[in-house]
C-alpha atoms as a PDB file:
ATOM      1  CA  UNK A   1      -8.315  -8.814  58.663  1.00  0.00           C
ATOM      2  CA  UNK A   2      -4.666  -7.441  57.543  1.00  0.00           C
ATOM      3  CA  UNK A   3      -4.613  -4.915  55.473  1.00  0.00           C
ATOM      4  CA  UNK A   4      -4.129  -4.811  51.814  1.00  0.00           C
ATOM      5  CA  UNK A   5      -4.025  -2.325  48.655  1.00  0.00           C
ATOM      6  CA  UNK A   6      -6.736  -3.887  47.144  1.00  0.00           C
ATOM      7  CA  UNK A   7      -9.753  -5.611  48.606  1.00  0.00           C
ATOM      8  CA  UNK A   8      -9.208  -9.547  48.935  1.00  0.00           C
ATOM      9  CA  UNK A   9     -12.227 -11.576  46.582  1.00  0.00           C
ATOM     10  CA  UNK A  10     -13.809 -15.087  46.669  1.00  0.00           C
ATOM     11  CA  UNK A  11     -15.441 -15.433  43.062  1.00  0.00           C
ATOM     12  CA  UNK A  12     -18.064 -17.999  43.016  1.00  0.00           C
ATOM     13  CA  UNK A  13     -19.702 -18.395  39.468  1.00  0.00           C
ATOM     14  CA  UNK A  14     -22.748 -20.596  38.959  1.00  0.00           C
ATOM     15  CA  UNK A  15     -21.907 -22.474  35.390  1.00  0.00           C
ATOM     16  CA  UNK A  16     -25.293 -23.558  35.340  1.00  0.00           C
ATOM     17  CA  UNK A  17     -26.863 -20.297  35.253  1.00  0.00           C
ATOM     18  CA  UNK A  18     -24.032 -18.026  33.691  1.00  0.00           C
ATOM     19  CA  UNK A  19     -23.208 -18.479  29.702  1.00  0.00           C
ATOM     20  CA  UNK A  20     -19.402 -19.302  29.040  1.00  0.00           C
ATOM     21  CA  UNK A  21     -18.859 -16.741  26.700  1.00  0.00           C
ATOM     22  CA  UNK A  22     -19.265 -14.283  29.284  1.00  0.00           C
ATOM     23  CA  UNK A  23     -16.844 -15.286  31.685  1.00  0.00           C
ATOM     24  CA  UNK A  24     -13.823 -12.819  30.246  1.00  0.00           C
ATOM     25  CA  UNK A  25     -15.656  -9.974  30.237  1.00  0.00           C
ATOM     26  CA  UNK A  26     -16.669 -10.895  34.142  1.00  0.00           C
ATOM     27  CA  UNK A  27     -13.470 -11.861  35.351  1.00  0.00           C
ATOM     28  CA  UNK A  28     -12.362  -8.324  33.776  1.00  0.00           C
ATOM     29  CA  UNK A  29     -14.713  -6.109  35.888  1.00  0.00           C
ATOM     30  CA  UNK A  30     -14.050  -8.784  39.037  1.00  0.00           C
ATOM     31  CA  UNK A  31     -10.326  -7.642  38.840  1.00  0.00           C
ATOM     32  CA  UNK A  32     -11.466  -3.764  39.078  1.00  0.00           C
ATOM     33  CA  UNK A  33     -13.228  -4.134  42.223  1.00  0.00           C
ATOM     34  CA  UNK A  34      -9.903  -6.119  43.993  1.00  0.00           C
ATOM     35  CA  UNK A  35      -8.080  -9.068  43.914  1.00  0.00           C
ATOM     36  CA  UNK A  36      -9.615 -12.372  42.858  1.00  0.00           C
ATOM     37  CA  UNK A  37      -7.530 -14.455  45.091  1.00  0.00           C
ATOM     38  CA  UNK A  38     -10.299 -17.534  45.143  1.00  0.00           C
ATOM     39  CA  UNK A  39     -12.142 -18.077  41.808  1.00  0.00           C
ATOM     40  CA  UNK A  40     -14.006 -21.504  42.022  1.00  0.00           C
ATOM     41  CA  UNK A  41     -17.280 -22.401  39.152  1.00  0.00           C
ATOM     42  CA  UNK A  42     -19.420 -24.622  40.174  1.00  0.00           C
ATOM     43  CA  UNK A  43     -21.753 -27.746  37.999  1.00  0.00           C
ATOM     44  CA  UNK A  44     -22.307 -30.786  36.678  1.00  0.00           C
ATOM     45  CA  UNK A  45     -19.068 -30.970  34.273  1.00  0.00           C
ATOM     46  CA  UNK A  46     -21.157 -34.617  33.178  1.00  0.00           C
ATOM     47  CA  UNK A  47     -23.408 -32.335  31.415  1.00  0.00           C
ATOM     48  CA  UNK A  48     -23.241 -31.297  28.019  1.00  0.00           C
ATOM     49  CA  UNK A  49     -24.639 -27.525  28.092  1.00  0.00           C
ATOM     50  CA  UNK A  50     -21.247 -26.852  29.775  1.00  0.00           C
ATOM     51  CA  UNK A  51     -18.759 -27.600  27.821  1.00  0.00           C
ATOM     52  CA  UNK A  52     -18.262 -23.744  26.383  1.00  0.00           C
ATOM     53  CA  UNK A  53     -16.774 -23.150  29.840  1.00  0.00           C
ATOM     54  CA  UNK A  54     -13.606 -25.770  29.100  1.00  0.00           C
ATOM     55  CA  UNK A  55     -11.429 -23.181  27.761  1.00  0.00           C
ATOM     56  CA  UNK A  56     -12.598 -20.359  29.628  1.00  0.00           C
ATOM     57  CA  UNK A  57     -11.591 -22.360  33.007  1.00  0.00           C
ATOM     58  CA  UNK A  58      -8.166 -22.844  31.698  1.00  0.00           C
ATOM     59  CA  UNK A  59      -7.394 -19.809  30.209  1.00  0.00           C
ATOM     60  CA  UNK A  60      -8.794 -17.898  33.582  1.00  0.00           C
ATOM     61  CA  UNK A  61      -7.221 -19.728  35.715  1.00  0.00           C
ATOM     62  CA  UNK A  62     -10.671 -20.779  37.243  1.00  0.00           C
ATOM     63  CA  UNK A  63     -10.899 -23.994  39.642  1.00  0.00           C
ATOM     64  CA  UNK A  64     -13.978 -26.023  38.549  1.00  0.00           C
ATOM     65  CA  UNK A  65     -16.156 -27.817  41.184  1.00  0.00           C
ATOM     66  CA  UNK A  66     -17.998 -30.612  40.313  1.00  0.00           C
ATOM     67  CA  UNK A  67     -21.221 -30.574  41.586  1.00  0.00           C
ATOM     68  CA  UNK A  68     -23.246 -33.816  40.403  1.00  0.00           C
ATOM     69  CA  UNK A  69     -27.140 -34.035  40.399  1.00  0.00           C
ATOM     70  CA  UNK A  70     -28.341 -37.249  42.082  1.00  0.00           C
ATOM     71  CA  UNK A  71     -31.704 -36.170  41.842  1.00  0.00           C
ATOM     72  CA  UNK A  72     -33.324 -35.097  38.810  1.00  0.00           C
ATOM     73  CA  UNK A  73     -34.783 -31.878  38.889  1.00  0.00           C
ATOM     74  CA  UNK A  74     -32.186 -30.666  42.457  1.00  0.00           C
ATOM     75  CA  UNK A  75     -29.393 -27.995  41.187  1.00  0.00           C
ATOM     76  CA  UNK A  76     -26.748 -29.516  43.067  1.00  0.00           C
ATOM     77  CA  UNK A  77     -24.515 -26.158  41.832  1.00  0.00           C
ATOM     78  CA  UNK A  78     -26.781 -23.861  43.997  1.00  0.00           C
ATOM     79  CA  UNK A  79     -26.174 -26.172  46.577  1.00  0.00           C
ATOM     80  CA  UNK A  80     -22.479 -26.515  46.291  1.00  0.00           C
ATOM     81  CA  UNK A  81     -21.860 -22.900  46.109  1.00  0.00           C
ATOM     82  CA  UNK A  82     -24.169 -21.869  49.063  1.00  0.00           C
ATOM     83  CA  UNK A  83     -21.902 -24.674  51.273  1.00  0.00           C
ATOM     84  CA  UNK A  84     -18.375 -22.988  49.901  1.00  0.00           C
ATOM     85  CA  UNK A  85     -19.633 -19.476  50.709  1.00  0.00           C
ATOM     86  CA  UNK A  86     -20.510 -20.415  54.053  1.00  0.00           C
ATOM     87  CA  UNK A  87     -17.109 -22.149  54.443  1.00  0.00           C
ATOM     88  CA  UNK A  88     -15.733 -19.130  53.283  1.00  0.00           C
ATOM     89  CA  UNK A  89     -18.003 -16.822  55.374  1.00  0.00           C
ATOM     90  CA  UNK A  90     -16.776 -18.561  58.401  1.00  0.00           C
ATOM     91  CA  UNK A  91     -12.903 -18.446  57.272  1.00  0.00           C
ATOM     92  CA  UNK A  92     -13.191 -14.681  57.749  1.00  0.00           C
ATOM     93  CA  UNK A  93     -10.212 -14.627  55.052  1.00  0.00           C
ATOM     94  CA  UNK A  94     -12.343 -12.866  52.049  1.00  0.00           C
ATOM     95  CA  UNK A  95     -13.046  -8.997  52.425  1.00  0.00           C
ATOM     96  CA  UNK A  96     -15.397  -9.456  49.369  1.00  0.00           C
ATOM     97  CA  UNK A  97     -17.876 -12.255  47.897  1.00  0.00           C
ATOM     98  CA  UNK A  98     -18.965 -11.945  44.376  1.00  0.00           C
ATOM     99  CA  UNK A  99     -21.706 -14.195  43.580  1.00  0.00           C
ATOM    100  CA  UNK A 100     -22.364 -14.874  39.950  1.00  0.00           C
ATOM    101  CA  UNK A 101     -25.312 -15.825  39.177  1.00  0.00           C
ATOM    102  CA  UNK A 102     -28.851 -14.477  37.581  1.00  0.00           C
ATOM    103  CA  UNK A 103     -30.692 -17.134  40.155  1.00  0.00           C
ATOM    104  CA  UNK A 104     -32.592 -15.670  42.503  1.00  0.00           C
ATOM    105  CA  UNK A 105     -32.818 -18.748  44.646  1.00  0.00           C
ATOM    106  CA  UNK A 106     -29.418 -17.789  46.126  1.00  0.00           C
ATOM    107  CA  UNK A 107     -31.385 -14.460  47.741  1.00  0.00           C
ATOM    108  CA  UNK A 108     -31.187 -16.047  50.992  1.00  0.00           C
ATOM    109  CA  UNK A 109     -27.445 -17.196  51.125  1.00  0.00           C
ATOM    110  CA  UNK A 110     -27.039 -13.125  50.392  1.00  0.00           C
ATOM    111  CA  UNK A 111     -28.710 -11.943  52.859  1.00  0.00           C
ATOM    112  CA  UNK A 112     -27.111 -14.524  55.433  1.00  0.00           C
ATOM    113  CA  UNK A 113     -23.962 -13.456  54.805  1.00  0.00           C
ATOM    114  CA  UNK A 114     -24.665  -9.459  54.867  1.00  0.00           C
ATOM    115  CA  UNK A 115     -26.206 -10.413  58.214  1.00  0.00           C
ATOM    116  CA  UNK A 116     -22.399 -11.060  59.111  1.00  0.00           C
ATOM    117  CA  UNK A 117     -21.379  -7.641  57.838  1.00  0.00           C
ATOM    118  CA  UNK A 118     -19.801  -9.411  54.736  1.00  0.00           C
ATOM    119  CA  UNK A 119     -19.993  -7.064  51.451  1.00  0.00           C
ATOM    120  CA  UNK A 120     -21.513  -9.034  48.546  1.00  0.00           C
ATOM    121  CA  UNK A 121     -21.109  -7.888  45.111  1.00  0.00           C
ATOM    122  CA  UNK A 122     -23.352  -9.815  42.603  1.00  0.00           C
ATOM    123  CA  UNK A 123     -22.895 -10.154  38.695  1.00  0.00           C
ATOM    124  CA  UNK A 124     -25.710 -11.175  36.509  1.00  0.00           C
ATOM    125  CA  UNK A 125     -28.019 -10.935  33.505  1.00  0.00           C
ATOM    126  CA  UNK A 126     -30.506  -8.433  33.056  1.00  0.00           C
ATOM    127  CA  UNK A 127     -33.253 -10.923  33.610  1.00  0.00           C
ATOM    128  CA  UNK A 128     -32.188 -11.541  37.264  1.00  0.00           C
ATOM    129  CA  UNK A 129     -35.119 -10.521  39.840  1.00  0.00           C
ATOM    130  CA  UNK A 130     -34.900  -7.203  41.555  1.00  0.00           C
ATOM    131  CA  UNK A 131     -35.032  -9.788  44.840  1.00  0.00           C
ATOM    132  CA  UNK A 132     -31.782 -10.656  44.061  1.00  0.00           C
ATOM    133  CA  UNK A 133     -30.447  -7.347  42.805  1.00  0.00           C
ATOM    134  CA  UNK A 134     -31.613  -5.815  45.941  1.00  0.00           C
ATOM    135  CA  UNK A 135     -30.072  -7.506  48.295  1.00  0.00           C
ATOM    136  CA  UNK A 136     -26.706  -6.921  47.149  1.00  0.00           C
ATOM    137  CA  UNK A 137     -24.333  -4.244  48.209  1.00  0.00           C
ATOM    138  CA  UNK A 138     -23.598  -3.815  44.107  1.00  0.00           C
ATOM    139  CA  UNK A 139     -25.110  -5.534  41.556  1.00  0.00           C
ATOM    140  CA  UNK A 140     -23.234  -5.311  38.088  1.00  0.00           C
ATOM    141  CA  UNK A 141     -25.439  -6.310  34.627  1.00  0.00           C
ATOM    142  CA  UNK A 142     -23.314  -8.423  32.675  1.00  0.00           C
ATOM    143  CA  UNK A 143     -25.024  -6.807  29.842  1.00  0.00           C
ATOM    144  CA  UNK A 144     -23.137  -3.771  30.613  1.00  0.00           C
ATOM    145  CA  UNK A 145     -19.543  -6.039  30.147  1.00  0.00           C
ATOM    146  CA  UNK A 146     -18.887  -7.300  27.017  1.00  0.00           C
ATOM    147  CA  UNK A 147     -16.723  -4.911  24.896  1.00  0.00           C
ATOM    148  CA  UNK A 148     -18.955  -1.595  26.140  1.00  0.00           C
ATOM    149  CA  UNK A 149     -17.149   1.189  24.408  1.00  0.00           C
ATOM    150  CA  UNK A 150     -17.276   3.754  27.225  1.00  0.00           C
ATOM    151  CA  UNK A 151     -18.826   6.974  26.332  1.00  0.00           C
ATOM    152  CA  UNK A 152     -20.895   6.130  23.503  1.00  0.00           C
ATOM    153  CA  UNK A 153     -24.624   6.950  24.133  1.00  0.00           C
ATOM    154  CA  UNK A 154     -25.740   5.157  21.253  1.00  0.00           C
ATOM    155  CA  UNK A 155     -25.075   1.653  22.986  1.00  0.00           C
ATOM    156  CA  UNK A 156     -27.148   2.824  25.705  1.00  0.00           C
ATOM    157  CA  UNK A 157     -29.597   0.533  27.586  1.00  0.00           C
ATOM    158  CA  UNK A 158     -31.543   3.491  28.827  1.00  0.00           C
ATOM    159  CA  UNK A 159     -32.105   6.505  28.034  1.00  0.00           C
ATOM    160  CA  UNK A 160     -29.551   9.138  29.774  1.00  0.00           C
ATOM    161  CA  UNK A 161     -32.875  10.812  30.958  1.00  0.00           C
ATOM    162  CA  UNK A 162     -34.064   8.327  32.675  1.00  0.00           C
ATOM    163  CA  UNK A 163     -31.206   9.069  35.304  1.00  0.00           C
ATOM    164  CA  UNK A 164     -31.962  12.351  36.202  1.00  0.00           C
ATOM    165  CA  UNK A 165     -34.760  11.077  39.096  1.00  0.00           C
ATOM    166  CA  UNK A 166     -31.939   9.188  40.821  1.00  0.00           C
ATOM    167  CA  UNK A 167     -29.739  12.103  41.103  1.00  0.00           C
ATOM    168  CA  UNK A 168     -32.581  14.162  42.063  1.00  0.00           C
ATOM    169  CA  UNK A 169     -33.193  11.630  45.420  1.00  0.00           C
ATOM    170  CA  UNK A 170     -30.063  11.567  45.743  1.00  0.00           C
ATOM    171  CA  UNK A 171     -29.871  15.564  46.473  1.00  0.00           C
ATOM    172  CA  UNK A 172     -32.957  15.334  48.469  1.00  0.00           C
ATOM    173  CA  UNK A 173     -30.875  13.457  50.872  1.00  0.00           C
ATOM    174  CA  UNK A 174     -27.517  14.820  51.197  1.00  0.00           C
ATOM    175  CA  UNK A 175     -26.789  17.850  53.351  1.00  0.00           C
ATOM    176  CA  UNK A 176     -25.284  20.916  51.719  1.00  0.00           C
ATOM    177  CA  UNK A 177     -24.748  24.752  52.270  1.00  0.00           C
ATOM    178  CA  UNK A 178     -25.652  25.780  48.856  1.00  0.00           C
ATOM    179  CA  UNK A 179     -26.781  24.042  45.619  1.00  0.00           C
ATOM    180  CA  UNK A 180     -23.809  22.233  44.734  1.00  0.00           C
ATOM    181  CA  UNK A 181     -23.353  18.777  45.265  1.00  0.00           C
ATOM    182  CA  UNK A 182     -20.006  16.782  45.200  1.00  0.00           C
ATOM    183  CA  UNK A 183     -20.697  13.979  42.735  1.00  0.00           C
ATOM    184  CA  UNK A 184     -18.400  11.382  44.320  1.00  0.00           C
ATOM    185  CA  UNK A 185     -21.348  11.352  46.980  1.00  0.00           C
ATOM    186  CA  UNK A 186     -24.274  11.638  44.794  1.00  0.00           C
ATOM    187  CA  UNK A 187     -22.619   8.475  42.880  1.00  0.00           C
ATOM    188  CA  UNK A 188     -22.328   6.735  47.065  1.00  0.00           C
ATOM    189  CA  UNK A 189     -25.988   7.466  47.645  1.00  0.00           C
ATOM    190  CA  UNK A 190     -27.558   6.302  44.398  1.00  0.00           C
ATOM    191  CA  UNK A 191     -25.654   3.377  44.784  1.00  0.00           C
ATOM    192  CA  UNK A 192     -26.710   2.530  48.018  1.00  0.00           C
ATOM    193  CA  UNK A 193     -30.674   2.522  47.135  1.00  0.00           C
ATOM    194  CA  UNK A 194     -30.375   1.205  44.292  1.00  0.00           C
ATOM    195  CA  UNK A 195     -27.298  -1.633  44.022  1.00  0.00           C
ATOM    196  CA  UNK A 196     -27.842  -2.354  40.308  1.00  0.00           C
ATOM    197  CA  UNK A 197     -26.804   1.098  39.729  1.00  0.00           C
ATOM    198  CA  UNK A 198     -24.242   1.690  36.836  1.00  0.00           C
ATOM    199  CA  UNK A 199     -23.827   4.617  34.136  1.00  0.00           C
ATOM    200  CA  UNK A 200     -22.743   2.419  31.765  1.00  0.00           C
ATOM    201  CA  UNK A 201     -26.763   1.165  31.373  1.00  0.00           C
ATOM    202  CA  UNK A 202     -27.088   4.912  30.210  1.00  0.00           C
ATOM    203  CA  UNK A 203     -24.409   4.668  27.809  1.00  0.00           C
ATOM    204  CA  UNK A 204     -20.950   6.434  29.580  1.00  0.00           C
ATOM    205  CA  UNK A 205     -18.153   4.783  31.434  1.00  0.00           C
ATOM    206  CA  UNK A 206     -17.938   7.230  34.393  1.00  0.00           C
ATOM    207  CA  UNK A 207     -20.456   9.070  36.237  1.00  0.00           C
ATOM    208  CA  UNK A 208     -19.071  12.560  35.237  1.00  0.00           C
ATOM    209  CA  UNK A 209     -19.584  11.520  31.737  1.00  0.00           C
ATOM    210  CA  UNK A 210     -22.989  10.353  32.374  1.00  0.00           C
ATOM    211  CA  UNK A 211     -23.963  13.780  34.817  1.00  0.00           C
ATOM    212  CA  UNK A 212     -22.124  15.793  32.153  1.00  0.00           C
ATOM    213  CA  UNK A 213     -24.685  14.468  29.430  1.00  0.00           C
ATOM    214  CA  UNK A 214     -27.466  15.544  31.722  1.00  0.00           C
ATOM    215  CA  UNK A 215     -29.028  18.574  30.631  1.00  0.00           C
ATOM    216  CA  UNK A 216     -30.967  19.597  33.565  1.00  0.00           C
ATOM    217  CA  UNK A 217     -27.404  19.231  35.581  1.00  0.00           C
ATOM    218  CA  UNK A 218     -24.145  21.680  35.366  1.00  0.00           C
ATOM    219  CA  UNK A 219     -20.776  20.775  36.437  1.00  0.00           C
ATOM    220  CA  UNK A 220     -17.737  22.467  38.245  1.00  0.00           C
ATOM    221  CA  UNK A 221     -14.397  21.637  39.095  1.00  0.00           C
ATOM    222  CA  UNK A 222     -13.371  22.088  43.052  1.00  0.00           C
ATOM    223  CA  UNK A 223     -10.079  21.041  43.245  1.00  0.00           C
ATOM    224  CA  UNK A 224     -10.114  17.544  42.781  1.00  0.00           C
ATOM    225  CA  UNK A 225     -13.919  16.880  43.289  1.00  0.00           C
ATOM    226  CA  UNK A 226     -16.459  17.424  40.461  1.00  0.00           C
ATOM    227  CA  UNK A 227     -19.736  19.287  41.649  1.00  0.00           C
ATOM    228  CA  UNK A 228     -22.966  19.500  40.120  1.00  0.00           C
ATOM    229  CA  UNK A 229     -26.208  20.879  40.720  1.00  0.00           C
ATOM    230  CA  UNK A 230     -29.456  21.751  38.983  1.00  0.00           C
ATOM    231  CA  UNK A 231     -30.041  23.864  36.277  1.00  0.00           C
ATOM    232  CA  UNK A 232     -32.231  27.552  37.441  1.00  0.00           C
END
């Protein structure tokens, strides 16, 4: 793989499964995690239920991939996409896959391609199975897209509380001489047990924002890195 400034992406967005009228908001977040060099959406174009994602596939610049059912009752998407990600899996081209898709069916092709040492990212609604969210290396809530003011507890999905245990773990397992604990890595190890992780479900754009609203936590400044520990 050559290297690049920003990560290399294959988007693969199941129309079936994912509402149109989210597909801005996704494409948005998709292009702050790298660059979406392959962006493909994938169902039965035949079918009426998809014909919000028209305009969104033009204006995007999204290449649709018609996926036809020949059997009633077979998602021929699901099966469409999990044959492209394989081709692209074995094109070793892509530094990054990102699945989306709240169907946990495609649990499996995940995991397959993680076997491979591939990073997936996954995108999806809040209803999506923790299966699926699991087995991710990130798992972003589209609920946590669409026009989020940053900063604003009151549009919080969770309470800013209900954090506080996952920092907590995450102290338990890093290393340090004294109580303080760079944030940067608290963020990296909360984030690797638990891939759905994001601040903005507890109302703040940015980690510091969401540790600074923490009241059992105080911050410092070292240098460049922000530090926090427990409250005495």
């Amino acid at each position: 793989m050559t290297e690049r400034d920003r990560p290399l992406l294959a988007v693969l967005i199941d129309a079936d499964n994912v509402p149109a009228k989210h597909a801005a908001a996704i494409m948005r977040e998709v292009t702050t995690i790298g660059e979406p060099a392959l962006r493909r959406v994938y169902g039965d174009w035949s079918n009426d239920h998809l014909k919000g994602w028209k305009a969104p596939i033009r204006e995007l610049g999204l290449v649709a991939h018609q996926e036809t059912a020949n059997t009633k009752g077979k998602n021929a998407s699901d099966i469409g996409l999990v044959i492209q990600a394989m081709d692209i899996l074995h094109s070793r081209r892509f530094d990054i896959i990102v699945i989306v898709s709240s169907d946990s069916d495609f649990t499996a092709l995940v995991n397959r391609l993680r076997e491979d040492g591939v990073t997936v990212i996954g995108i999806g609604e809040k209803k999506t199975h923790d299966s699926l969210r699991n087995v991710y290396n990130r798992f972003i809530l589209i609920e946590n897209l669409d026009e989020v003011e940053p900063d604003t507890p009151s549009r919080a999905k969770a309470k800013v509380g209900d954090a506080l245990p996952l920092f907590k773990a995450a102290m338990d397992k890093i290393d340090t001489e004294d109580d303080w604990y760079n944030l940067g890595q608290i963020g990296q190890t909360i984030q690797a047990a638990h891939p759905d992780f994001d601040s903005r479900t507890y109302g703040h754009g940015k980690l510091s924002a969401l540790a600074a609203d923490l009241k059992a936590l105080e911050t410092r400044k070292d240098g460049n890195r922000l530090m926090v520990r427990l409250k005495s």
